[in-house]
PDB file of N, CA and C in Angstrom:
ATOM      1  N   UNK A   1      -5.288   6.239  21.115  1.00  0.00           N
ATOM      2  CA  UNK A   1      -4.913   7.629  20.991  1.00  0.00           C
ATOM      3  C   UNK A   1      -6.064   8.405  20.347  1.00  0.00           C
ATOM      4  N   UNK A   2      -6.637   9.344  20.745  1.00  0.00           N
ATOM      5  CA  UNK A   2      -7.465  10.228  20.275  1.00  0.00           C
ATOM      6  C   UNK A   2      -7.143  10.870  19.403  1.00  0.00           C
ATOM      7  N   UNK A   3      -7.539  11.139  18.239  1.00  0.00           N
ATOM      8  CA  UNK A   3      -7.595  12.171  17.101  1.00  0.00           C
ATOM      9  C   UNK A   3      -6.186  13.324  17.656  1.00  0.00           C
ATOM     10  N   UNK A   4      -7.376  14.021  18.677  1.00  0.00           N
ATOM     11  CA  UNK A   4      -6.415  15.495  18.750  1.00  0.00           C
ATOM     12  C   UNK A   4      -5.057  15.540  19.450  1.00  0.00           C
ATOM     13  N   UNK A   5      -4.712  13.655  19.979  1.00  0.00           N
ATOM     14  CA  UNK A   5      -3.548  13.701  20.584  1.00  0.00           C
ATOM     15  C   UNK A   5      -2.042  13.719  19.528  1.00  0.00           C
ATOM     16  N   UNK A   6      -3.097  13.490  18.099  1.00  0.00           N
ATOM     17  CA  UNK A   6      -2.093  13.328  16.980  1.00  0.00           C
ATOM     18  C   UNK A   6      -1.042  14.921  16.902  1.00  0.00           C
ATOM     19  N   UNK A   7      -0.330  14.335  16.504  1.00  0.00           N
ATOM     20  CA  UNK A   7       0.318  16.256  15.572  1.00  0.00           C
ATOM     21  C   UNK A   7      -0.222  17.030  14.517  1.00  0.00           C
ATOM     22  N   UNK A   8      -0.108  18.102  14.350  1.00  0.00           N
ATOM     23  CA  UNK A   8      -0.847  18.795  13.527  1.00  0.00           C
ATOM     24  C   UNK A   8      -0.455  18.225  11.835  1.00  0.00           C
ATOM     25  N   UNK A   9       0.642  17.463  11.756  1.00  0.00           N
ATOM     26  CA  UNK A   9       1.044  17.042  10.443  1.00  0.00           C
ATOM     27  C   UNK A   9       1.603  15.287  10.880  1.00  0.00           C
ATOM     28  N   UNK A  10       1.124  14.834  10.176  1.00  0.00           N
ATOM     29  CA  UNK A  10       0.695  13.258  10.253  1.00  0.00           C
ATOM     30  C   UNK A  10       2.593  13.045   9.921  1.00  0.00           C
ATOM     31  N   UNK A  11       2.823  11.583   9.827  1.00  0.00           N
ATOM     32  CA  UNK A  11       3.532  11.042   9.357  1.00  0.00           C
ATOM     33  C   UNK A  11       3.051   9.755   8.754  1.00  0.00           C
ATOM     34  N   UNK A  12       3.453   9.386   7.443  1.00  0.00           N
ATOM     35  CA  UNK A  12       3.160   7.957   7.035  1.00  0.00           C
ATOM     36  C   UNK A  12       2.683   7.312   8.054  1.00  0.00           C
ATOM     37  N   UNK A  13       3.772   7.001   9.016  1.00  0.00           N
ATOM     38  CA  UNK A  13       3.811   5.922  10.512  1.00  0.00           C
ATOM     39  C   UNK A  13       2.732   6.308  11.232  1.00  0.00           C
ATOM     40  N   UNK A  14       2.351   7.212  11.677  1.00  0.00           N
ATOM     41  CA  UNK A  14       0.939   8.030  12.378  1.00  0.00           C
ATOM     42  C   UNK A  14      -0.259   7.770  11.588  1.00  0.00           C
ATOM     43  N   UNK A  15      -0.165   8.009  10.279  1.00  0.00           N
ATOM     44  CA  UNK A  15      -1.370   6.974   9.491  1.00  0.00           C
ATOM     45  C   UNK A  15      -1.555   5.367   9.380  1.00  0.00           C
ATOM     46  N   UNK A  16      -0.697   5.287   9.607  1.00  0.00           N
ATOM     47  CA  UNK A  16      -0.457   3.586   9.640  1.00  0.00           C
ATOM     48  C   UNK A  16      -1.193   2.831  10.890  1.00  0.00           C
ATOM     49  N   UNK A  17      -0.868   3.752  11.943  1.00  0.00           N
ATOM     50  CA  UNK A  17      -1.204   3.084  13.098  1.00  0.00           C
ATOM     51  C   UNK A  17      -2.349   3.693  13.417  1.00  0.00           C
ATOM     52  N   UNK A  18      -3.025   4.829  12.838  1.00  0.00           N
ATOM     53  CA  UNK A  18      -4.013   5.289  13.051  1.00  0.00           C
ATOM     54  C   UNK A  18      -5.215   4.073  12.342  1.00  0.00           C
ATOM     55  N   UNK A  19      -4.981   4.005  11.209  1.00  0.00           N
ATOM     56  CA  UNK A  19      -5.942   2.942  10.152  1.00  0.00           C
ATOM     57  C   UNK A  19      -5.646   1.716  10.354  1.00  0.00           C
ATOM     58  N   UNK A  20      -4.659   0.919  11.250  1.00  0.00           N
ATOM     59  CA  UNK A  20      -4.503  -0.034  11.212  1.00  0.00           C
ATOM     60  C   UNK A  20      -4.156  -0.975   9.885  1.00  0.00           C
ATOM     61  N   UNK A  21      -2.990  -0.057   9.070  1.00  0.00           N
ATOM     62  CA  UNK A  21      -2.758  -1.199   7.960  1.00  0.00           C
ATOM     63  C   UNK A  21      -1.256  -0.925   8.143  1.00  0.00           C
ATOM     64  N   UNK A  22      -0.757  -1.736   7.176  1.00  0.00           N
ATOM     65  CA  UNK A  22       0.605  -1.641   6.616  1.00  0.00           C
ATOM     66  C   UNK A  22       1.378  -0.463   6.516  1.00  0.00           C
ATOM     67  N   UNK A  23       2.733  -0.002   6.289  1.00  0.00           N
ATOM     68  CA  UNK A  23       3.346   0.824   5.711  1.00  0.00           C
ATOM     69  C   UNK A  23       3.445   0.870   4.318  1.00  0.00           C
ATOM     70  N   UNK A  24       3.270   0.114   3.605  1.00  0.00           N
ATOM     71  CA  UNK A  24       3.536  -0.225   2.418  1.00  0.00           C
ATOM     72  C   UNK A  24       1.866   0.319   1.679  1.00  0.00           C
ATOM     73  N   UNK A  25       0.938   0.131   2.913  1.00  0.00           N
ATOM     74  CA  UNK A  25      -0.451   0.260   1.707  1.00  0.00           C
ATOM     75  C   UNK A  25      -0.735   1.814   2.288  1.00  0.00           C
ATOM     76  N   UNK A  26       0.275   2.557   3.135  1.00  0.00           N
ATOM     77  CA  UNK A  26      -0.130   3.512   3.369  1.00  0.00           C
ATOM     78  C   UNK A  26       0.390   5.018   2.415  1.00  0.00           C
ATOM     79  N   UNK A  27       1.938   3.935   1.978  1.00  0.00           N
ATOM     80  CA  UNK A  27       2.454   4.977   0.858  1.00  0.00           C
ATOM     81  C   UNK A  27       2.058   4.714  -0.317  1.00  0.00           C
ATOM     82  N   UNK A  28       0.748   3.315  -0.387  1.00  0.00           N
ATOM     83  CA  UNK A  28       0.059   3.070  -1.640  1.00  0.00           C
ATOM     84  C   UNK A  28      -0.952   4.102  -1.842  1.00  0.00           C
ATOM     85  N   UNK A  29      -2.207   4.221  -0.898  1.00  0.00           N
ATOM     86  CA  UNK A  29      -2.768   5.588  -0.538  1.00  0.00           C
ATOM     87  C   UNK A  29      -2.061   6.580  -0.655  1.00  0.00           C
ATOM     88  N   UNK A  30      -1.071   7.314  -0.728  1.00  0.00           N
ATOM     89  CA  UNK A  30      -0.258   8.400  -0.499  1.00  0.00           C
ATOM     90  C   UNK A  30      -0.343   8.242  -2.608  1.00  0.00           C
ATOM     91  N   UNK A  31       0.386   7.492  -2.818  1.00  0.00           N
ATOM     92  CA  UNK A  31       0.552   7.245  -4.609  1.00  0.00           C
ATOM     93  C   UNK A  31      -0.525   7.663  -5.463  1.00  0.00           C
ATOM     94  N   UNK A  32      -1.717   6.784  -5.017  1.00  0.00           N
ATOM     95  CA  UNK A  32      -2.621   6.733  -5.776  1.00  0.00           C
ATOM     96  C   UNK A  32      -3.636   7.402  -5.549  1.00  0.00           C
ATOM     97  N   UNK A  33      -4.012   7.692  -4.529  1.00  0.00           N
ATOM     98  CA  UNK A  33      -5.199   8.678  -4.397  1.00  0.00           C
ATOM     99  C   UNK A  33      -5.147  10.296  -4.230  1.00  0.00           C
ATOM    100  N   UNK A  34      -5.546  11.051  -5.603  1.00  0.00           N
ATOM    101  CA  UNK A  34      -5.210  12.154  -5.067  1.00  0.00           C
ATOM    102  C   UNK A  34      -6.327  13.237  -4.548  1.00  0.00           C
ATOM    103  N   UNK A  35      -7.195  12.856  -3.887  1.00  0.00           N
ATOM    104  CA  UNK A  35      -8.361  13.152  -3.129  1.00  0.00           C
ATOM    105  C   UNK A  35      -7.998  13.032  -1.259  1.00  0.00           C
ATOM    106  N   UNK A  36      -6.450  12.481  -0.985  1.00  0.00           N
ATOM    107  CA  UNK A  36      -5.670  12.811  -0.120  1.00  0.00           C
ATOM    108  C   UNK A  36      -5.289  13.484  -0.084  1.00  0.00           C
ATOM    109  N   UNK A  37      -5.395  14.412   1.249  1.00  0.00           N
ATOM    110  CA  UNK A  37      -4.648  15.836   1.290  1.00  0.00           C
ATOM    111  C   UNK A  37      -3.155  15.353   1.496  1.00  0.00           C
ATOM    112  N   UNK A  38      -1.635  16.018   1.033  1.00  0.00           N
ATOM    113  CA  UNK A  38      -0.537  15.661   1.240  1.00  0.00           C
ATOM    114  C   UNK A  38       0.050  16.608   0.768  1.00  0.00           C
ATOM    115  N   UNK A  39       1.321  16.739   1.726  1.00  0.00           N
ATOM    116  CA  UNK A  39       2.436  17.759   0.840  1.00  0.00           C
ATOM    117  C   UNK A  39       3.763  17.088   1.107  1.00  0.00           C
ATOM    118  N   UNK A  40       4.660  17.549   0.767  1.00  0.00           N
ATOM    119  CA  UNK A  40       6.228  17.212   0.590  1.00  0.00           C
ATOM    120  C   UNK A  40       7.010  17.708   1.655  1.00  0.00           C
ATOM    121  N   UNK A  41       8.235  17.289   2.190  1.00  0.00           N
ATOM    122  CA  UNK A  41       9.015  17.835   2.445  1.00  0.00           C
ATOM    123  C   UNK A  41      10.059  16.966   2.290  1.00  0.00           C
ATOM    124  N   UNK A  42      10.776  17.669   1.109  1.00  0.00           N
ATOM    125  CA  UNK A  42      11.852  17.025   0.235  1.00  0.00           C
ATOM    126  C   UNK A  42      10.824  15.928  -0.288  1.00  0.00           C
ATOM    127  N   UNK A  43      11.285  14.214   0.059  1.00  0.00           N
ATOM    128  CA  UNK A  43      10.686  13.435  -0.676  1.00  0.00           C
ATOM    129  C   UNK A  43       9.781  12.729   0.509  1.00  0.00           C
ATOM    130  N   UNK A  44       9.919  13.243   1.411  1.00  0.00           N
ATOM    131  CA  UNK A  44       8.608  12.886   3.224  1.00  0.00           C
ATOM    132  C   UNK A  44       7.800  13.071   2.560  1.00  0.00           C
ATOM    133  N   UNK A  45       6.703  12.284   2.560  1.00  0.00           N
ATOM    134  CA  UNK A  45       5.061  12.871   2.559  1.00  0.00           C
ATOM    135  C   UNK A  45       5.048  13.183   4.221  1.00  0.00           C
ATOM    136  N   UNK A  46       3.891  14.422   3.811  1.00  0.00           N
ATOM    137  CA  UNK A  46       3.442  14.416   5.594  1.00  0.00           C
ATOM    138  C   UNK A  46       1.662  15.056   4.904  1.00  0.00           C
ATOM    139  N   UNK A  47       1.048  14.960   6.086  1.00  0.00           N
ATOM    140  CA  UNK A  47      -0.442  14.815   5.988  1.00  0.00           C
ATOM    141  C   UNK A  47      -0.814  15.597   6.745  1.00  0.00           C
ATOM    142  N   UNK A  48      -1.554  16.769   6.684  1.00  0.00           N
ATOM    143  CA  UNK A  48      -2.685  17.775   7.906  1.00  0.00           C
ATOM    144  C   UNK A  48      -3.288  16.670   8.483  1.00  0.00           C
ATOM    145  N   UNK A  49      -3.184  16.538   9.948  1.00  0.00           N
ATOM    146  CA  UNK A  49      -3.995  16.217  10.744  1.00  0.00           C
ATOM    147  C   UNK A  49      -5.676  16.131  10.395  1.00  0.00           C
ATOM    148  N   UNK A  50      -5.837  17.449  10.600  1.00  0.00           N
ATOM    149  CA  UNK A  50      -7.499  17.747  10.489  1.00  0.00           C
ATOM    150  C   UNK A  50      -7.967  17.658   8.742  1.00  0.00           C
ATOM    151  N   UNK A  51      -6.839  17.735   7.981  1.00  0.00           N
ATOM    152  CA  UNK A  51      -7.763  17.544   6.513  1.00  0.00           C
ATOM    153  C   UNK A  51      -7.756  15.807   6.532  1.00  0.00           C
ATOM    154  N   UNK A  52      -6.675  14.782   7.099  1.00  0.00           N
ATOM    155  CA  UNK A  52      -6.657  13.807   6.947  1.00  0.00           C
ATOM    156  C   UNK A  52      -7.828  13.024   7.532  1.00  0.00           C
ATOM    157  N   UNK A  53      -8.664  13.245   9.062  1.00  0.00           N
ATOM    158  CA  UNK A  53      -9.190  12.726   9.193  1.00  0.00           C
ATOM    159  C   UNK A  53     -10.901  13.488   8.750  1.00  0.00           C
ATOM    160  N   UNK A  54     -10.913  14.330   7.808  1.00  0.00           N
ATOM    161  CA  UNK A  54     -12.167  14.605   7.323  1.00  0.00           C
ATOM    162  C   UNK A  54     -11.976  13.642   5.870  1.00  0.00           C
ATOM    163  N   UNK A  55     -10.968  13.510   5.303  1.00  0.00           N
ATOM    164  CA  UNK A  55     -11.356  12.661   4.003  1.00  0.00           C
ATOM    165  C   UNK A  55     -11.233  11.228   4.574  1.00  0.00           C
ATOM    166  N   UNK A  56     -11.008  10.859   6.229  1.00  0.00           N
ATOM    167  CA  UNK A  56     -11.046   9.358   6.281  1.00  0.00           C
ATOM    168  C   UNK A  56     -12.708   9.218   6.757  1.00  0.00           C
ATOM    169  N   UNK A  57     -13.200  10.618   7.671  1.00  0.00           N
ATOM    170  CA  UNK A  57     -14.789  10.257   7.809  1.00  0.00           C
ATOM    171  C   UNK A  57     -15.472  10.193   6.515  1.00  0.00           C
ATOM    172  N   UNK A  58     -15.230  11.031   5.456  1.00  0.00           N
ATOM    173  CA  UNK A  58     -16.347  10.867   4.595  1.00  0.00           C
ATOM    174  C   UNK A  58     -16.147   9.887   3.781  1.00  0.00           C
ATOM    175  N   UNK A  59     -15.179   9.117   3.621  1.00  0.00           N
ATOM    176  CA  UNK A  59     -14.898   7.642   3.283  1.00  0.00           C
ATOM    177  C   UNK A  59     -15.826   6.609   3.728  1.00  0.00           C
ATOM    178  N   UNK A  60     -15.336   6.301   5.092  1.00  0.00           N
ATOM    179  CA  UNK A  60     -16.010   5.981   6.422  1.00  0.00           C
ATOM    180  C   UNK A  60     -17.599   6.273   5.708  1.00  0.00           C
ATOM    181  N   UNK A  61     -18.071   7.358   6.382  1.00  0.00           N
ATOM    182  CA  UNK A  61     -19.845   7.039   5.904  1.00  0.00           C
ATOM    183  C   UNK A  61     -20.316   6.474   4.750  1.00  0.00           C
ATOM    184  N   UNK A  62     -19.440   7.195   3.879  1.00  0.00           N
ATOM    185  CA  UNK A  62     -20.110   6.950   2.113  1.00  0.00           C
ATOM    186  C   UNK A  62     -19.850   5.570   2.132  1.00  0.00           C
ATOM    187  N   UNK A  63     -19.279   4.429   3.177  1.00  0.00           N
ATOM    188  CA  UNK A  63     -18.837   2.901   3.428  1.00  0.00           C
ATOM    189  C   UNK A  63     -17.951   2.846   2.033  1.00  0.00           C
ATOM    190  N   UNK A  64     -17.053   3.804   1.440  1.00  0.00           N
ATOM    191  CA  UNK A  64     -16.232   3.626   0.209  1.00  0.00           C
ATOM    192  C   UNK A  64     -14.993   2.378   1.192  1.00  0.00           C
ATOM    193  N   UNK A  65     -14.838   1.377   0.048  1.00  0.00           N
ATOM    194  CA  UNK A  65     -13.808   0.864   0.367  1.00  0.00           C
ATOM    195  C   UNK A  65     -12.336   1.375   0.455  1.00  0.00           C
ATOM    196  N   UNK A  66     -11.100   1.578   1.513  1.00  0.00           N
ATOM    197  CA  UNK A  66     -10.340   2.388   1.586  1.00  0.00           C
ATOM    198  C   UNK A  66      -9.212   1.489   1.332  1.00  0.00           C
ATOM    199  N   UNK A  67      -9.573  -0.155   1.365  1.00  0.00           N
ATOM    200  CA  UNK A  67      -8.265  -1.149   0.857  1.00  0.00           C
ATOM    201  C   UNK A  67      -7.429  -0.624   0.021  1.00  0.00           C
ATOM    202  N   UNK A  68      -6.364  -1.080   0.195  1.00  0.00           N
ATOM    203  CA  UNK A  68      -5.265  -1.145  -1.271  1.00  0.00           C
ATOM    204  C   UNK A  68      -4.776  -2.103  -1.641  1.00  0.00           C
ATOM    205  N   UNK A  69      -4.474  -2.616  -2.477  1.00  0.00           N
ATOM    206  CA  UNK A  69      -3.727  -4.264  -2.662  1.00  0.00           C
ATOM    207  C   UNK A  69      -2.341  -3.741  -3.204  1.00  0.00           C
ATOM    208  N   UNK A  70      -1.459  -3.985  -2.318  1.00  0.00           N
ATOM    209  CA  UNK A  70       0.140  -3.915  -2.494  1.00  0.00           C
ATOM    210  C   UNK A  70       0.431  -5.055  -3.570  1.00  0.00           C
TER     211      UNK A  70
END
């Protein structure tokens, strides 16, 4: 799936399968990093599309490790 085939607001599950990890290390990312763009609805996280995958490129180059250990 291409980037722009995503929705304009991510879901956990849409990050998950985008990065290829877990559900569990994706609401770990969601917890702990707050250099993730995210907002609420009620207790949903949901994610901008386009801010999500500019903080996963500059991750990506800077080769920052993006693991989480559940």
């Amino acid at each position: 799936m291409e980037r722009e085939d995503f929705p304009h607001t991510l879901t956990p599950k849409q990050v998950k399968e985008f990065m290829n990890i877990g559900i569990n290390q994706v609401y770990e990312l969601i917890r702990t990093r707050s250099d993730l763009p995210k907002f609420y609805i009620g207790r949903s996280p949901r994610i901008p599309r386009d801010a999500f995958f500019r903080w996963y490129d500059e991750r990506w180059m800077s080769n920052e490790k993006l693991e989480v250990e559940v």
